[in-house]
C-alpha atoms as a PDB file:
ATOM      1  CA  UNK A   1     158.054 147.553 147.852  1.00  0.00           C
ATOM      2  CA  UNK A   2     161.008 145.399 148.689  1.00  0.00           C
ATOM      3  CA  UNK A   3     164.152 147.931 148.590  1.00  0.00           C
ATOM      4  CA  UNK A   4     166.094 145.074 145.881  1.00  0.00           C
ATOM      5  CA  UNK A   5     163.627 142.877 144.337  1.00  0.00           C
ATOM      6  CA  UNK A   6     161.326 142.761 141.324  1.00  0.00           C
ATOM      7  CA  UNK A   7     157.409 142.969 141.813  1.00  0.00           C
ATOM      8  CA  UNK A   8     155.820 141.019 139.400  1.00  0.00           C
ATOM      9  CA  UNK A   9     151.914 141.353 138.852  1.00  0.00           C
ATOM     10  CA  UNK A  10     149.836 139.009 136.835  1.00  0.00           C
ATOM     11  CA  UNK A  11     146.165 139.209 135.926  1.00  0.00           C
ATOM     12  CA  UNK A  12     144.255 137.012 133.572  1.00  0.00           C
ATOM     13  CA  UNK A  13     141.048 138.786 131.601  1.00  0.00           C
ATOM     14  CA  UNK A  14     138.807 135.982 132.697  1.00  0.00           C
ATOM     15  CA  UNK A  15     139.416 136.425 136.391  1.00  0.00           C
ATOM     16  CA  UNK A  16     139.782 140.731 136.772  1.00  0.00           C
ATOM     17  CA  UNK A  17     137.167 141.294 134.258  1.00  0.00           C
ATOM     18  CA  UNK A  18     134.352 141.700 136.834  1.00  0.00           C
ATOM     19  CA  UNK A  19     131.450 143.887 137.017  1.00  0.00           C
ATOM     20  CA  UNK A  20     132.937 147.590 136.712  1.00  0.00           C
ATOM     21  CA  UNK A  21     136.391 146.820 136.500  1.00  0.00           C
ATOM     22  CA  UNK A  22     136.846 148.118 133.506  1.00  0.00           C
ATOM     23  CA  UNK A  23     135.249 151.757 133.641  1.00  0.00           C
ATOM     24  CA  UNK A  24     137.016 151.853 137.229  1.00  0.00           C
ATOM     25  CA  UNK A  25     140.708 150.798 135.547  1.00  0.00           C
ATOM     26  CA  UNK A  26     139.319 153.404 132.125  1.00  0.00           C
ATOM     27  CA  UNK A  27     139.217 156.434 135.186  1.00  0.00           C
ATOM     28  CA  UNK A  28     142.822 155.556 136.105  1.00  0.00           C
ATOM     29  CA  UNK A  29     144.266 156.335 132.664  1.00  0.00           C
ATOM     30  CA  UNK A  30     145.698 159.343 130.727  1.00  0.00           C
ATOM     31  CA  UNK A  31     143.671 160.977 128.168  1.00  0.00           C
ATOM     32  CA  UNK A  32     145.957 159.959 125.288  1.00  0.00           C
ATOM     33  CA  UNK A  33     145.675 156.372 127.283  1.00  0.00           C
ATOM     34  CA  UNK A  34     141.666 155.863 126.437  1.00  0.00           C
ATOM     35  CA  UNK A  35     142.089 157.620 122.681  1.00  0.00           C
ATOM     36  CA  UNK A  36     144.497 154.463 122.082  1.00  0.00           C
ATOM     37  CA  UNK A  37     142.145 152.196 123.307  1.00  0.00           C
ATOM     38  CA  UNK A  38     139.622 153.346 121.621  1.00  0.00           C
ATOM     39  CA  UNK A  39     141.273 152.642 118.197  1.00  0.00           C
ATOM     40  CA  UNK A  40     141.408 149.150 119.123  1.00  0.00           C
ATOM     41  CA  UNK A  41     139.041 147.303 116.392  1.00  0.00           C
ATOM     42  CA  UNK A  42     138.190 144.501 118.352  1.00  0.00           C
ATOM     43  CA  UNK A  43     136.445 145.143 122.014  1.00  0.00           C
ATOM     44  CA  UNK A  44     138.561 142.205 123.901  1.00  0.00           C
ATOM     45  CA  UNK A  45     142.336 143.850 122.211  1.00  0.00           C
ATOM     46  CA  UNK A  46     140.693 147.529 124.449  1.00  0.00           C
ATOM     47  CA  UNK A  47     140.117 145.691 127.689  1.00  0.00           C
ATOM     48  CA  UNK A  48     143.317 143.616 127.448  1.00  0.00           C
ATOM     49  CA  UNK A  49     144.951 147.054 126.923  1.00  0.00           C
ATOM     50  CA  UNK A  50     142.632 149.314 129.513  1.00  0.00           C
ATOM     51  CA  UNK A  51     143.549 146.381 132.159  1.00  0.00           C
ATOM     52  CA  UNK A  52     147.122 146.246 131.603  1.00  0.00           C
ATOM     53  CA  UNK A  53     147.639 150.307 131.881  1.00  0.00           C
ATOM     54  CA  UNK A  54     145.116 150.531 134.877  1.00  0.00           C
ATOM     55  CA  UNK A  55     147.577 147.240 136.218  1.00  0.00           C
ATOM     56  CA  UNK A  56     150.966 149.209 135.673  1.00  0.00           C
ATOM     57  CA  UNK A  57     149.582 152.476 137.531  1.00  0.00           C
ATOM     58  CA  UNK A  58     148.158 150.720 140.524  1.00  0.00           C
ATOM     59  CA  UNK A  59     151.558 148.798 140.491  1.00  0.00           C
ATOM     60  CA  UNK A  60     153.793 151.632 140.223  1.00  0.00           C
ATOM     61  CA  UNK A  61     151.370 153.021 143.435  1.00  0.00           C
ATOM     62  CA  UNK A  62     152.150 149.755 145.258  1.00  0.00           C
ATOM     63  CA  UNK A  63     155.819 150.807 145.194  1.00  0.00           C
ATOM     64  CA  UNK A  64     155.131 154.790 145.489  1.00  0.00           C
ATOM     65  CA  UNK A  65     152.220 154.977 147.929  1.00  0.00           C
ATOM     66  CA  UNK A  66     152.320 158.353 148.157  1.00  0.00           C
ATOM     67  CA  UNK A  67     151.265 158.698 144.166  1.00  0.00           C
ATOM     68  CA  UNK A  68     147.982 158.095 143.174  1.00  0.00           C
ATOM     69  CA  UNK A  69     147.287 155.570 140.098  1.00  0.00           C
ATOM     70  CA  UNK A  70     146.338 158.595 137.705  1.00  0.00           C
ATOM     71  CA  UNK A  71     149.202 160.655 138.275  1.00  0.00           C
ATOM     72  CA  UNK A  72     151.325 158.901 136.888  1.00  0.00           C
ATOM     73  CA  UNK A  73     153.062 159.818 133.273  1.00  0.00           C
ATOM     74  CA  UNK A  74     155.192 158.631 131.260  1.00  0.00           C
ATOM     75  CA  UNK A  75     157.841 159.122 127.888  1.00  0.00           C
ATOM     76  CA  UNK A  76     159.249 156.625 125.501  1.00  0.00           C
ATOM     77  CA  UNK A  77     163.333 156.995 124.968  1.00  0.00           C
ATOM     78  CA  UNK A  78     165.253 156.218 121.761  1.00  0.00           C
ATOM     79  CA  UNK A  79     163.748 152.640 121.020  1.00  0.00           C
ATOM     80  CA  UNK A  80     160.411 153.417 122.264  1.00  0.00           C
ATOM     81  CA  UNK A  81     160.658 151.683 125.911  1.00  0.00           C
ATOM     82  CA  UNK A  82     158.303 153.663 128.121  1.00  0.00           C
ATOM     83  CA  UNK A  83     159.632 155.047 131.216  1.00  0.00           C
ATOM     84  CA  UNK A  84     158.419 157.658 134.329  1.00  0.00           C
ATOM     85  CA  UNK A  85     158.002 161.049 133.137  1.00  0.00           C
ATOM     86  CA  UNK A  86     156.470 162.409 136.390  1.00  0.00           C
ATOM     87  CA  UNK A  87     156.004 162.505 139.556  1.00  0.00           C
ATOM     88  CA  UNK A  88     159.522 162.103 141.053  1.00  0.00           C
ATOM     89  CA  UNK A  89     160.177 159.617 143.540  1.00  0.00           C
ATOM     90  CA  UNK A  90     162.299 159.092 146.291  1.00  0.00           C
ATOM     91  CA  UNK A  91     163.993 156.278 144.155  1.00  0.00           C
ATOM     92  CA  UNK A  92     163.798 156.032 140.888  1.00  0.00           C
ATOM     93  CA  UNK A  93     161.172 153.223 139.635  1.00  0.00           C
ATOM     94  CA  UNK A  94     161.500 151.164 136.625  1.00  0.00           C
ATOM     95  CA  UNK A  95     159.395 148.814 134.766  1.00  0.00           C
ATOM     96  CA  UNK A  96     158.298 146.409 132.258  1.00  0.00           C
ATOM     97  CA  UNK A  97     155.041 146.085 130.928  1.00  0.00           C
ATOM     98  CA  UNK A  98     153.317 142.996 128.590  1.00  0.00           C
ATOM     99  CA  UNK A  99     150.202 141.777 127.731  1.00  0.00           C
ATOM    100  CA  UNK A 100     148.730 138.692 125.207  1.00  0.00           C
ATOM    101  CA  UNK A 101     145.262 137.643 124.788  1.00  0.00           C
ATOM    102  CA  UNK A 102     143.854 137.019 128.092  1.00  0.00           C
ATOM    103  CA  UNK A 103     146.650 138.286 130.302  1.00  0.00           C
ATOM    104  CA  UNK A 104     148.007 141.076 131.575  1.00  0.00           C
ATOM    105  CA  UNK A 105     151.814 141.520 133.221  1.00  0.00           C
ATOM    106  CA  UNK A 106     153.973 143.843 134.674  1.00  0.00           C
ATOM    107  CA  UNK A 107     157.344 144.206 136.442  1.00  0.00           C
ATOM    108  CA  UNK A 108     158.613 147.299 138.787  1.00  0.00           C
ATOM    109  CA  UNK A 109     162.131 147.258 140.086  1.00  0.00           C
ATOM    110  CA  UNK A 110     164.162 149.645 141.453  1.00  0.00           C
ATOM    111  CA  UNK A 111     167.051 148.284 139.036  1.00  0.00           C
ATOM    112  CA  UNK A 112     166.738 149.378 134.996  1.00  0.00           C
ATOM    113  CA  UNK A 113     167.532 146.496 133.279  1.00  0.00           C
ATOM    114  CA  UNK A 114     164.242 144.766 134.075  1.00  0.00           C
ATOM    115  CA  UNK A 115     162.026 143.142 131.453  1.00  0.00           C
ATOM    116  CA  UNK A 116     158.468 140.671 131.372  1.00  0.00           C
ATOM    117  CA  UNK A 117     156.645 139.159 128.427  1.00  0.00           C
ATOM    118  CA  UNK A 118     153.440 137.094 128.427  1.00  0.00           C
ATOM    119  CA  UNK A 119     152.510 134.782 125.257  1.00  0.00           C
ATOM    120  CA  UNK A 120     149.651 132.725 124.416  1.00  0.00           C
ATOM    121  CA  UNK A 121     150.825 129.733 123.796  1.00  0.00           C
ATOM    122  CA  UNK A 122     149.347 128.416 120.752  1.00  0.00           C
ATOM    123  CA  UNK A 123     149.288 124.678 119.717  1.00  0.00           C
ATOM    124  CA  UNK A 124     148.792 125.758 116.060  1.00  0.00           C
ATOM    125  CA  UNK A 125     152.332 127.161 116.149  1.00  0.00           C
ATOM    126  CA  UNK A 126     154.896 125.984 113.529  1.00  0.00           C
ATOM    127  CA  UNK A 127     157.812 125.976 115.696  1.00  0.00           C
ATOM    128  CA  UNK A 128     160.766 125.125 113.782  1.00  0.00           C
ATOM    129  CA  UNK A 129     159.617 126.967 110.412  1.00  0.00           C
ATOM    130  CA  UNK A 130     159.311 130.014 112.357  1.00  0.00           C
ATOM    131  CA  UNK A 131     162.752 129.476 114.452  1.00  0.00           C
ATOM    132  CA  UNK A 132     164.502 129.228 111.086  1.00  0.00           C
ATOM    133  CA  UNK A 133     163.342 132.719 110.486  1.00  0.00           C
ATOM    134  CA  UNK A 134     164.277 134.278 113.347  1.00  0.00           C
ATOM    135  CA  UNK A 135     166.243 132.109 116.004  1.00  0.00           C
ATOM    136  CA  UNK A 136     170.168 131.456 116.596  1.00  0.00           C
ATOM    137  CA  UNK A 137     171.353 128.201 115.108  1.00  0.00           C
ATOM    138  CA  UNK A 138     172.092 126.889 118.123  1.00  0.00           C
ATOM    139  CA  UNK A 139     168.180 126.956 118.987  1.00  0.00           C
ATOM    140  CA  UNK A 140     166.881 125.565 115.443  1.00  0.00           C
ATOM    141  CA  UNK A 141     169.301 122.857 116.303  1.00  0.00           C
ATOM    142  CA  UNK A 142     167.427 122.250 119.878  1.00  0.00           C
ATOM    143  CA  UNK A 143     163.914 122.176 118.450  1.00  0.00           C
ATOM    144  CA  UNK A 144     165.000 120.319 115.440  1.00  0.00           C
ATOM    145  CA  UNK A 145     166.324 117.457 117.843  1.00  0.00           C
ATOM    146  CA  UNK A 146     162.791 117.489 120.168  1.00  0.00           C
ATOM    147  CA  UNK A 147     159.145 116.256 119.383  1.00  0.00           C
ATOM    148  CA  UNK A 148     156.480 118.585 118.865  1.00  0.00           C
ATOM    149  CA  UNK A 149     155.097 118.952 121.828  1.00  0.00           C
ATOM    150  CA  UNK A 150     158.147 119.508 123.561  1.00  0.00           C
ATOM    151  CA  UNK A 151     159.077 121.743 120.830  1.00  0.00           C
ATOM    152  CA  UNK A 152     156.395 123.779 120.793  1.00  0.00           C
ATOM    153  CA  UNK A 153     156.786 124.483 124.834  1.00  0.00           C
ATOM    154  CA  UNK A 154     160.516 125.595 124.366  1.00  0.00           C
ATOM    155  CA  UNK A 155     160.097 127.561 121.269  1.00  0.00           C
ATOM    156  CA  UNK A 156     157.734 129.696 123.937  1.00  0.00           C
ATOM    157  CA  UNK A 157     160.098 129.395 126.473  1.00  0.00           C
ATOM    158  CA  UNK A 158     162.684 130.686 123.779  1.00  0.00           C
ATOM    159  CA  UNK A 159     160.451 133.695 122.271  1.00  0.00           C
ATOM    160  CA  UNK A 160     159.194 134.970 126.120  1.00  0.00           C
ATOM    161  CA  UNK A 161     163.126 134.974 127.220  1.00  0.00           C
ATOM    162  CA  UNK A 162     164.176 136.416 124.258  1.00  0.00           C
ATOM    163  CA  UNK A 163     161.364 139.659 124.290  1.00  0.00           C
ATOM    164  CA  UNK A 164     162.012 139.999 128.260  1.00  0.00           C
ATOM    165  CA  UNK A 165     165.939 140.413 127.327  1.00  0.00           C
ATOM    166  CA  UNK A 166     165.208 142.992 124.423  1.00  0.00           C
ATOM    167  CA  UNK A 167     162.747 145.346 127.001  1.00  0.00           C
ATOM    168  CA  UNK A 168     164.964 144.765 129.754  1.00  0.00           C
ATOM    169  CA  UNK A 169     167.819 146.290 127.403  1.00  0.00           C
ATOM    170  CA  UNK A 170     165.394 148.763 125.921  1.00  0.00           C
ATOM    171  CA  UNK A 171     166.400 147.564 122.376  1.00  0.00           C
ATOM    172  CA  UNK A 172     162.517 146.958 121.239  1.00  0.00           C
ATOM    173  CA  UNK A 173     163.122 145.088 117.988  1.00  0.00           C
ATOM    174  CA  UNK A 174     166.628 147.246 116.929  1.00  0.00           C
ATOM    175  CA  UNK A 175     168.534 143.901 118.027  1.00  0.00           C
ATOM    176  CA  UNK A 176     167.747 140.836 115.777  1.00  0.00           C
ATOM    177  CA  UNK A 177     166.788 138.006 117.508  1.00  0.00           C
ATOM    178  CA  UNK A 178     169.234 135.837 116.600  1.00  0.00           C
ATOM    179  CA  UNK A 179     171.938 137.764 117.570  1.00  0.00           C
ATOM    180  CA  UNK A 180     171.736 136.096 121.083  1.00  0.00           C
ATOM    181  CA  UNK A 181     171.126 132.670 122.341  1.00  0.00           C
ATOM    182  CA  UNK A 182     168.872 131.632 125.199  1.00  0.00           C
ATOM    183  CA  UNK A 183     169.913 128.075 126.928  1.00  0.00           C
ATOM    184  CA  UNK A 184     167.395 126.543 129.051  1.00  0.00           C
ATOM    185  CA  UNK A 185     167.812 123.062 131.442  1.00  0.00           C
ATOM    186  CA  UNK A 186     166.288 122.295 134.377  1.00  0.00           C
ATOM    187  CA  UNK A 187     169.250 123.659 136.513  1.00  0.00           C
ATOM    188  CA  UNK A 188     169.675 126.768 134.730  1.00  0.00           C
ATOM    189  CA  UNK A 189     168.169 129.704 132.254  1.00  0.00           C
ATOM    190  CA  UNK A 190     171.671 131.359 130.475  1.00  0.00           C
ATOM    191  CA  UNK A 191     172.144 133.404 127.624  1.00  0.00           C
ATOM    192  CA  UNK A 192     175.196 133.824 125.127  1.00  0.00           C
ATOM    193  CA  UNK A 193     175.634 136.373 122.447  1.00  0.00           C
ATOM    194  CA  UNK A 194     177.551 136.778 118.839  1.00  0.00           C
ATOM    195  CA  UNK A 195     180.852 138.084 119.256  1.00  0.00           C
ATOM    196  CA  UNK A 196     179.936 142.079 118.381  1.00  0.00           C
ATOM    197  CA  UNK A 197     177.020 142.184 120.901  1.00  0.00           C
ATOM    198  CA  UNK A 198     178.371 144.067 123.460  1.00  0.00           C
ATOM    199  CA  UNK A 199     177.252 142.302 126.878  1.00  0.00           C
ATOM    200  CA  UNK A 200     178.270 139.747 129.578  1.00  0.00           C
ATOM    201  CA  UNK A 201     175.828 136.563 130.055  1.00  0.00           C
ATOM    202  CA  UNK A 202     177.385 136.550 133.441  1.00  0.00           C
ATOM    203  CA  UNK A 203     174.997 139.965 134.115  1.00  0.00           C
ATOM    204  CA  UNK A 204     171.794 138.410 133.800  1.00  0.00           C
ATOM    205  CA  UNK A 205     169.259 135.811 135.520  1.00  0.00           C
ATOM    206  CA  UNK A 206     166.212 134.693 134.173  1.00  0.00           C
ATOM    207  CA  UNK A 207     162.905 133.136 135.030  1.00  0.00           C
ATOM    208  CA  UNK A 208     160.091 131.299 133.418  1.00  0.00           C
ATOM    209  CA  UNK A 209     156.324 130.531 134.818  1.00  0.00           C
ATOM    210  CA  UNK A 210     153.047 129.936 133.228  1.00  0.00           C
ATOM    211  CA  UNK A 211     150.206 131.807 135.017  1.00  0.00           C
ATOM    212  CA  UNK A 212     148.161 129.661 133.318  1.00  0.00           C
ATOM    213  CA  UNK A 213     147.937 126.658 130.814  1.00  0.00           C
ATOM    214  CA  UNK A 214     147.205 129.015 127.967  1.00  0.00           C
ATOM    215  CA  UNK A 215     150.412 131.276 128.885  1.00  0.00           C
ATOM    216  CA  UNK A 216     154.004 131.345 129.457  1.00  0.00           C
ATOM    217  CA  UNK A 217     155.488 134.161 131.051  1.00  0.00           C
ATOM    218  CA  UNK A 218     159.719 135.041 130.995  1.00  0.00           C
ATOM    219  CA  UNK A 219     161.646 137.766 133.652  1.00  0.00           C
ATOM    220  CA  UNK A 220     164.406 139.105 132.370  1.00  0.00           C
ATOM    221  CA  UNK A 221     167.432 140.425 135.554  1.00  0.00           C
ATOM    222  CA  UNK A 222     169.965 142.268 134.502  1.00  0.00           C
ATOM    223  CA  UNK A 223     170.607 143.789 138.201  1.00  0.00           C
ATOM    224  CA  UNK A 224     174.285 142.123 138.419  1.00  0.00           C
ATOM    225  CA  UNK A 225     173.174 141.329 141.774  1.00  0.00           C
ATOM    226  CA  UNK A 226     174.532 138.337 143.033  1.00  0.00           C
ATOM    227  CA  UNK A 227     172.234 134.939 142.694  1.00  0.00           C
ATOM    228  CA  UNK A 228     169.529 137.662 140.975  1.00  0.00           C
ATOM    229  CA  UNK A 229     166.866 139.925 142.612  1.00  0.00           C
ATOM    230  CA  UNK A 230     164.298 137.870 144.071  1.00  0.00           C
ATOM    231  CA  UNK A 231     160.926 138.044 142.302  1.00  0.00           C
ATOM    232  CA  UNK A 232     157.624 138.853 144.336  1.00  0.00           C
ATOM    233  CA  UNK A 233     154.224 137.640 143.504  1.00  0.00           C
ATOM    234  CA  UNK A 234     151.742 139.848 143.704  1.00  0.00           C
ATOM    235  CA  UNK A 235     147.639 139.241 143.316  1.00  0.00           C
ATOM    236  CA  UNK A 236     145.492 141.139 141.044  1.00  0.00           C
ATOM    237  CA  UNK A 237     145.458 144.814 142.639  1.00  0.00           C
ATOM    238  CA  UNK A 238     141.875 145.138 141.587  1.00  0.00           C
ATOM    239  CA  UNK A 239     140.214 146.142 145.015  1.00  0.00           C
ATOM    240  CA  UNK A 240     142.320 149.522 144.503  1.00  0.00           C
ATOM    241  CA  UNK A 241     140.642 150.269 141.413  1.00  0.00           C
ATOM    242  CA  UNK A 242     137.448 150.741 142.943  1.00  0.00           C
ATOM    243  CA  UNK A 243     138.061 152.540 146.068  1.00  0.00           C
END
């Protein structure tokens, strides 16, 4: 992989769900890997969830050649971000992992502070009602001023950002939502916090895509490095699945 950069890989169910794709991304994971997807209730939630783990491994291999997919294992610190339990590496590899109905996504960095989240976007959303709940003002006041359908695609732009900044800082959901503000123009993605949230907006770059019409995707950087890491595209590594 690039030596400063994020690798970003994106799959959507309807295109990777092939003819033995899934039994050959089941073989890649961990035993305690297929007993949680087997306690999915509904069949679509175990592929979305067998994909995205068979994704992260073959990803993490991209970067680590010398690892095979299955070897790979992995812990969850304090707030329950996962991290690399084993095999060492030359350099240490970090990574985000998401997934929503229909897509799968995953970033690996060398840098920690690194974060992804997909969404479905959903037209049946109630944008501001659910803002109110959980948004800064300074967002509520954004939505309240734009019409719905403009309101619905920032209130996704808002909610990916704001999950990509909580995994990249490894909070989960131990830092309220409102407690920081996303900003987002067509020159610029920034962030601001409340005064007691320890961090510097300076510190971090964002990015926002939609792999497809159905989703909207957010990168969180919090490298510090100057103008942001740049982010790499990478296709579908489904071809390694079945060797």
């Amino acid at each position: 992989m690039a030596d400063d950069g994020i690798e970003l890989f994106v799959g959507l169910i309807e295109s990777i769900d092939t003819p033995g794709a899934i039994d050959a991304c089941r073989r890649l994971l961990s035993t305690d890997e297929r007993a949680r997807a087997d306690r999915f209730m509904f069949e679509r939630h175990q592929r979305q969830y067998i994909f995205a783990h068979a994704m992260l491994r073959l990803a993490l291999s991209h970067a680590a050649p010398d690892v095979a997919p299955a070897d790979w294992s992995f812990s969850a610190g304090r707030h329950g971000r996962p991290f690399i339990a084993a095999p060492a590496t030359a350099t240490m590899l970090h990574f985000s992992l998401s997934h929503a109905d229909g897509c799968v996504a995953c970033v690996i960095s060398r840098h920690e502070a690194v974060g992804v989240d997909v969404e479905t976007v959903s037209r049946r959303v109630a944008p501001l009602s659910t803002a109110l709940r959980f948004f800064a003002p300074e967002e509520v006041e954004t939505l309240r001023a734009l019409p719905d359908p403009a309101a619905i695609e920032r209130f996704f732009d808002y909610w990916t950002l704001k999950e990509a900044y909580l995994k990249a800082r490894g909070f989960g959901l131990n830092l309220p939502l409102d407690a920081f503000a996303m900003q987002v123009s067509r020159e610029a993605i920034e962030i601001s916090f409340k005064p007691d949230i320890a961090d510097d907006p300076a510190g971090w770059r964002f990015s926002l895509c939609s792999p497809s019409p159905s989703h909207r995707l957010a990168i969180a950087d919090g490298s510090r490095a100057a103008g942001g890491l740049p982010i790499i595209r990478n296709a579908w590594p489904l071809q390694e699945a079945a060797e």
